[in-house]
C-alpha atoms as a PDB file:
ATOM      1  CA  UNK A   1       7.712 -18.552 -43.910  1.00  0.00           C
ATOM      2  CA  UNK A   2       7.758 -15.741 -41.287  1.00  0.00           C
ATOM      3  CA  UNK A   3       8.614 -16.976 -37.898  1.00  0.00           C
ATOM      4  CA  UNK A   4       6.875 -14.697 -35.162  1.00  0.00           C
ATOM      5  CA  UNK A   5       8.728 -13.384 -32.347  1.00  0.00           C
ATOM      6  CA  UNK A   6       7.404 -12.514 -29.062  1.00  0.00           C
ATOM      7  CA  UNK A   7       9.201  -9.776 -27.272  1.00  0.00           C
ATOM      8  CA  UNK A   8      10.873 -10.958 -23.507  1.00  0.00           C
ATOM      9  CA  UNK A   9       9.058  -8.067 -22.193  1.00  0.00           C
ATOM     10  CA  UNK A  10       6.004  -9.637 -23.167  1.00  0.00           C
ATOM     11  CA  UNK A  11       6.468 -13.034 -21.862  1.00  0.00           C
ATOM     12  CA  UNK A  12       7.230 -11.359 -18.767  1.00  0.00           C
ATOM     13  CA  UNK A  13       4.054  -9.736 -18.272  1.00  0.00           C
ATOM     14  CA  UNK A  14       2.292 -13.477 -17.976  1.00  0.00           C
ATOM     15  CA  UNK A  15      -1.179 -14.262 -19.056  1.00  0.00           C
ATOM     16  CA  UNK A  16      -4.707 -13.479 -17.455  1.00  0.00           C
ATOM     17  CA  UNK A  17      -4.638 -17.155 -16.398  1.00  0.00           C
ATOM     18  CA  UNK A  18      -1.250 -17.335 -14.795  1.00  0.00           C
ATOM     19  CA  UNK A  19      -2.009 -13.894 -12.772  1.00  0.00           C
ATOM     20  CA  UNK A  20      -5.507 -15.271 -11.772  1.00  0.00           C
ATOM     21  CA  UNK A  21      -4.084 -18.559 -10.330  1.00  0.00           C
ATOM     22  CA  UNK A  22      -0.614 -17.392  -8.888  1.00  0.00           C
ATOM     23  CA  UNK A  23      -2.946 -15.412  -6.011  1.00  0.00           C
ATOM     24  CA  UNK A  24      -2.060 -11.848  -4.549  1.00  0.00           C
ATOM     25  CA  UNK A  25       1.534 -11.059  -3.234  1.00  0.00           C
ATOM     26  CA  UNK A  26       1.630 -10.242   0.543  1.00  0.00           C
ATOM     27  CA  UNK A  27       0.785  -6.200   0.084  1.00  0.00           C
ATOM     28  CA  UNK A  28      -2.705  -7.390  -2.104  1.00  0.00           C
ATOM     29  CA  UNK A  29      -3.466 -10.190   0.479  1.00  0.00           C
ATOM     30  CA  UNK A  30      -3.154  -7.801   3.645  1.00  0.00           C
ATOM     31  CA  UNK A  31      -5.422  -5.216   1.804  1.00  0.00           C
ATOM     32  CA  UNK A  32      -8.174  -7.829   1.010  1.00  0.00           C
ATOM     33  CA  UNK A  33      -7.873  -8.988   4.594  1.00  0.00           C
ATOM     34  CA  UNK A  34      -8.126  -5.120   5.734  1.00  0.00           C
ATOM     35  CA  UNK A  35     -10.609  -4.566   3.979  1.00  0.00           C
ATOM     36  CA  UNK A  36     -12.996  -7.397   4.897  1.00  0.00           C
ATOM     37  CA  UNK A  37     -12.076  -6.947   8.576  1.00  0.00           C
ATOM     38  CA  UNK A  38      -9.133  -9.524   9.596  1.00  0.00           C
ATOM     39  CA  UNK A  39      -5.871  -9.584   9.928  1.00  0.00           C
ATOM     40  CA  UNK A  40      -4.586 -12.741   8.905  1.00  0.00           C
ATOM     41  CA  UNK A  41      -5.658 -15.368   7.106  1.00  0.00           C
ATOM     42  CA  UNK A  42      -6.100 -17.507   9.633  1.00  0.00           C
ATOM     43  CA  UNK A  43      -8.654 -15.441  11.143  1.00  0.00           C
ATOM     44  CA  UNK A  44     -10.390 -15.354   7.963  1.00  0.00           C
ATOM     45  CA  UNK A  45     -10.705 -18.950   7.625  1.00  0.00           C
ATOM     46  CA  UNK A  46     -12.060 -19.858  11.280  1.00  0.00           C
ATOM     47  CA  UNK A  47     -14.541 -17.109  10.536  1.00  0.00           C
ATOM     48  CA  UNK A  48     -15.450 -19.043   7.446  1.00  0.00           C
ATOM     49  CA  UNK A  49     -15.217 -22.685   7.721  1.00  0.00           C
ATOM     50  CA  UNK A  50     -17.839 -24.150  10.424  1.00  0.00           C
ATOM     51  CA  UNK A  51     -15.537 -25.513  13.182  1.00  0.00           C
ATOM     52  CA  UNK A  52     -17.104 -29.072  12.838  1.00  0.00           C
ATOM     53  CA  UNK A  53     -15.458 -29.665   9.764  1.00  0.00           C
ATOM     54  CA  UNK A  54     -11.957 -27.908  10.175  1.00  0.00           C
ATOM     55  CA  UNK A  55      -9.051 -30.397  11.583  1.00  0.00           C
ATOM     56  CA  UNK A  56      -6.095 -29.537  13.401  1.00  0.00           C
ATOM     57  CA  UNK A  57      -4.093 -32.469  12.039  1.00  0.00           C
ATOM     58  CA  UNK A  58      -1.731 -32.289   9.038  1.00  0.00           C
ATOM     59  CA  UNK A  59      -2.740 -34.511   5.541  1.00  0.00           C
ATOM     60  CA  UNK A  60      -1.010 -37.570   5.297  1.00  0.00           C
ATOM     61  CA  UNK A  61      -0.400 -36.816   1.629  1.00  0.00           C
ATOM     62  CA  UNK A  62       2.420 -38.374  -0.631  1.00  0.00           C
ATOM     63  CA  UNK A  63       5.028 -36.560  -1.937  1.00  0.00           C
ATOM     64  CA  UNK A  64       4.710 -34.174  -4.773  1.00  0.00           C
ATOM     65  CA  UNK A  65       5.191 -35.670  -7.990  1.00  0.00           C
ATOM     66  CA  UNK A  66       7.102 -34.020 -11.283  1.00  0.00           C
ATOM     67  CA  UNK A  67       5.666 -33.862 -14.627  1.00  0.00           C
ATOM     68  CA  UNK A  68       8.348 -36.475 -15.985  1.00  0.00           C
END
């Protein structure tokens, strides 16, 4: 039986999915925001989201759970 051995290197490149849902690093995000005109994302959102439904408060959400 051959056993199949992935290089480290490889592993360490990730997958499409984990790059798609890990989201930009800081220098990506600021050239998205330059680029559609705001400099935070802050700004982006209030220009976004209708103010009516936005709140100021935090959730009141329980703490994270582990995959135990």
């Amino acid at each position: 039986m051959t056993v199949h051995r992935t290089p480290l290197t490889r592993l360490e490149e990730g997958t499409p999915f984990a790059r798609r849902h890990i989201g930009p690093d800081a220098e990506a995000r600021a050239k998205m925001l330059a680029q559609v005109g705001f400099g935070s994302l802050d700004e982006l959102t209030a220009a976004a989201v209708p103010e009516v439904i936005r709140s100021a408060e935090a959730l009141q959400l329980p703490a994270a759970r582990t995959e135990a």
